[in-house]
C-alpha atoms as a PDB file:
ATOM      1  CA  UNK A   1     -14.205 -21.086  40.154  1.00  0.00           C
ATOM      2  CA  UNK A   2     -15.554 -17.845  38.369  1.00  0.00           C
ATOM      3  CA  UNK A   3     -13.630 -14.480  38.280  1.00  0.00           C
ATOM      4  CA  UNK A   4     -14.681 -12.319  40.629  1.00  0.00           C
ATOM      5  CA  UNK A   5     -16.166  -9.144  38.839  1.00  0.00           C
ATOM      6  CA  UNK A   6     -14.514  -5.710  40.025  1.00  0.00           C
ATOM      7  CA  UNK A   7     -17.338  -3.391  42.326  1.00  0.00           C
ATOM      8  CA  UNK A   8     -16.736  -0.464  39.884  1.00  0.00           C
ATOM      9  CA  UNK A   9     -18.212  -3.097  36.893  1.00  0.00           C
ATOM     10  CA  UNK A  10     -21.826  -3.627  39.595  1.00  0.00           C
ATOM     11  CA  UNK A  11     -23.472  -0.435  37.886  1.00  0.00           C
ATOM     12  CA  UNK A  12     -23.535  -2.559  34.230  1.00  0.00           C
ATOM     13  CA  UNK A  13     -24.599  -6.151  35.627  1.00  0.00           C
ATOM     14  CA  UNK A  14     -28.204  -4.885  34.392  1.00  0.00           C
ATOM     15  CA  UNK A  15     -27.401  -3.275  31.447  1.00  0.00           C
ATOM     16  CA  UNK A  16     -24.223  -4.891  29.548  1.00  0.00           C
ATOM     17  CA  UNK A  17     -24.716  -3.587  26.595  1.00  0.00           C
ATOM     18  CA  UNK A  18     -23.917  -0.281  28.560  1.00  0.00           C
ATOM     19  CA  UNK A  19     -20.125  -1.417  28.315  1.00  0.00           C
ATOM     20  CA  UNK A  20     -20.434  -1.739  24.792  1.00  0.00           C
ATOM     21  CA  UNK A  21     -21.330   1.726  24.005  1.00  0.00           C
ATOM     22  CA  UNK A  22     -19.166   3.014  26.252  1.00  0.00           C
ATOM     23  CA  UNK A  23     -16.236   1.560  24.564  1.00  0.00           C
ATOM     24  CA  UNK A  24     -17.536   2.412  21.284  1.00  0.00           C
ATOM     25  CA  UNK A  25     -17.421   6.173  21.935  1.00  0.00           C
ATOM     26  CA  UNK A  26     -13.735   5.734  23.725  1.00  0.00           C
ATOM     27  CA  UNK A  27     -12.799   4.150  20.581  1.00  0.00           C
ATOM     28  CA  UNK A  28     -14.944   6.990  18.047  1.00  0.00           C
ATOM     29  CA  UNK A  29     -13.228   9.627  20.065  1.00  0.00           C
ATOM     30  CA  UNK A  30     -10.002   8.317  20.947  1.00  0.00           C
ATOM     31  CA  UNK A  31     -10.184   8.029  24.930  1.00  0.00           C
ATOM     32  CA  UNK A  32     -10.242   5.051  27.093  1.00  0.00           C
ATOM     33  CA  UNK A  33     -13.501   3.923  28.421  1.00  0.00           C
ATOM     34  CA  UNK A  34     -12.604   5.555  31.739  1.00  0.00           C
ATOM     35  CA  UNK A  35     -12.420   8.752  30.370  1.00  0.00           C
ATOM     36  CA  UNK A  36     -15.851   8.524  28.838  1.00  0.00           C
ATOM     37  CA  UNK A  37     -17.155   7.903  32.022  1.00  0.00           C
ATOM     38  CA  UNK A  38     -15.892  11.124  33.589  1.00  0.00           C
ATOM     39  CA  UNK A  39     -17.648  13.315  31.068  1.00  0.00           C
ATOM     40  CA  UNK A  40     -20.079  15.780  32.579  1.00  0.00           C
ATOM     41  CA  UNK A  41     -23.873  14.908  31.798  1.00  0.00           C
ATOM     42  CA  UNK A  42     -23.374  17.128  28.411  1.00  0.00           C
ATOM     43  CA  UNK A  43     -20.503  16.240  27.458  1.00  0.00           C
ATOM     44  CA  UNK A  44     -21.541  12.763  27.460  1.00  0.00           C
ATOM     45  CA  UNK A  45     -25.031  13.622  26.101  1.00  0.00           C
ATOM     46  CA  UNK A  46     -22.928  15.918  22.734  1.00  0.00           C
ATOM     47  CA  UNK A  47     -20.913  12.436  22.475  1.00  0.00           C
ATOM     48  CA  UNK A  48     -23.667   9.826  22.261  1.00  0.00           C
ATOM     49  CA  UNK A  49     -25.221  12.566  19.578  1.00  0.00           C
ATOM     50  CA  UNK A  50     -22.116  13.155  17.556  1.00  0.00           C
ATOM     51  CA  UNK A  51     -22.224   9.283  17.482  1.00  0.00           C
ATOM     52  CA  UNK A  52     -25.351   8.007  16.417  1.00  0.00           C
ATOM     53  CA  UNK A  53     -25.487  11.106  13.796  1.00  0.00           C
ATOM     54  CA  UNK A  54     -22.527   9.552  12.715  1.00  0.00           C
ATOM     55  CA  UNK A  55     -24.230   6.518  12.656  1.00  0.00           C
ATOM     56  CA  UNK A  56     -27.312   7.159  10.846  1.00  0.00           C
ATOM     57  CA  UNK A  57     -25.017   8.859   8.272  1.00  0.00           C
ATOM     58  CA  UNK A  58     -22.861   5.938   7.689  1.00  0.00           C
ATOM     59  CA  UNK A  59     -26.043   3.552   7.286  1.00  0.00           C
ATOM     60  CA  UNK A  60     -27.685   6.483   4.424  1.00  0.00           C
ATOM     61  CA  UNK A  61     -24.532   6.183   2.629  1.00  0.00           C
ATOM     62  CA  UNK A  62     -24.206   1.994   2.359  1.00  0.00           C
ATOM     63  CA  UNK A  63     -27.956   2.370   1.545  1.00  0.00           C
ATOM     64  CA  UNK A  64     -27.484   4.705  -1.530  1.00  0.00           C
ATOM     65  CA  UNK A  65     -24.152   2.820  -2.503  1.00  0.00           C
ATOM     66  CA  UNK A  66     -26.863  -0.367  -2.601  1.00  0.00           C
ATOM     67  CA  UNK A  67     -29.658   1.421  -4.668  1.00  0.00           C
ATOM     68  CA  UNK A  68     -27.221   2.070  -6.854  1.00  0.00           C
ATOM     69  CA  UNK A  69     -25.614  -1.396  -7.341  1.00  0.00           C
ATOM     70  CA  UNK A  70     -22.248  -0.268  -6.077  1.00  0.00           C
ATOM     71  CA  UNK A  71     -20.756  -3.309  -3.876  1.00  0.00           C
ATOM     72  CA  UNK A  72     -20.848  -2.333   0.259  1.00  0.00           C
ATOM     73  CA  UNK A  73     -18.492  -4.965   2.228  1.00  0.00           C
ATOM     74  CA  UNK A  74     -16.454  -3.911   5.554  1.00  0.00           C
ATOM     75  CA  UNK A  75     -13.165  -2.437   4.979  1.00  0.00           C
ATOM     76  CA  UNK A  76     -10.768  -3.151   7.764  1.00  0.00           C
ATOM     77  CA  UNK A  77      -8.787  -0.040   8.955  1.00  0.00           C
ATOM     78  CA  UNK A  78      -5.344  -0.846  10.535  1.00  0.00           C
ATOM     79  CA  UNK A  79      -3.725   1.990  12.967  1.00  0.00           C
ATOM     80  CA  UNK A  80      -0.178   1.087  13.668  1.00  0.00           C
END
């Protein structure tokens, strides 16, 4: 018998990958996922910005590190 899915998950049965940016910006700013979901409109628009800037820095940097023959490979970071 399946697990019965909690009504407040419904809104992300068409769009899972909704869940998956929502925890990455909890995670990028140090908030449960809950907590990105009560942002105002802004404050959630400034976040998914300050993200994907982020982002698109991160990816220009391991780009350049690869034109110039430095090694790129994941580092893991460990919070304790």
């Amino acid at each position: 018998m399946g697990r019965k899915q909690p009504s407040g998950l419904r809104p992300f049965e068409k769009n899972p990958e909704m869940l998956l940016a929502v925890g990455e910006l909890a995670r990028t700013f140090g908030r449960l996922p809950h907590e990105i979901l009560e942002l105002d409109p802004y404050e959630l628009g400034l976040a998914m910005m300050v993200y994907q800037e982020r982002d698109k820095a991160s990816t220009k940097l391991m780009e350049s590190m690869s034109r110039q023959g430095l090694p790129v490979f994941p580092v893991a970071v460990l919070k304790g």
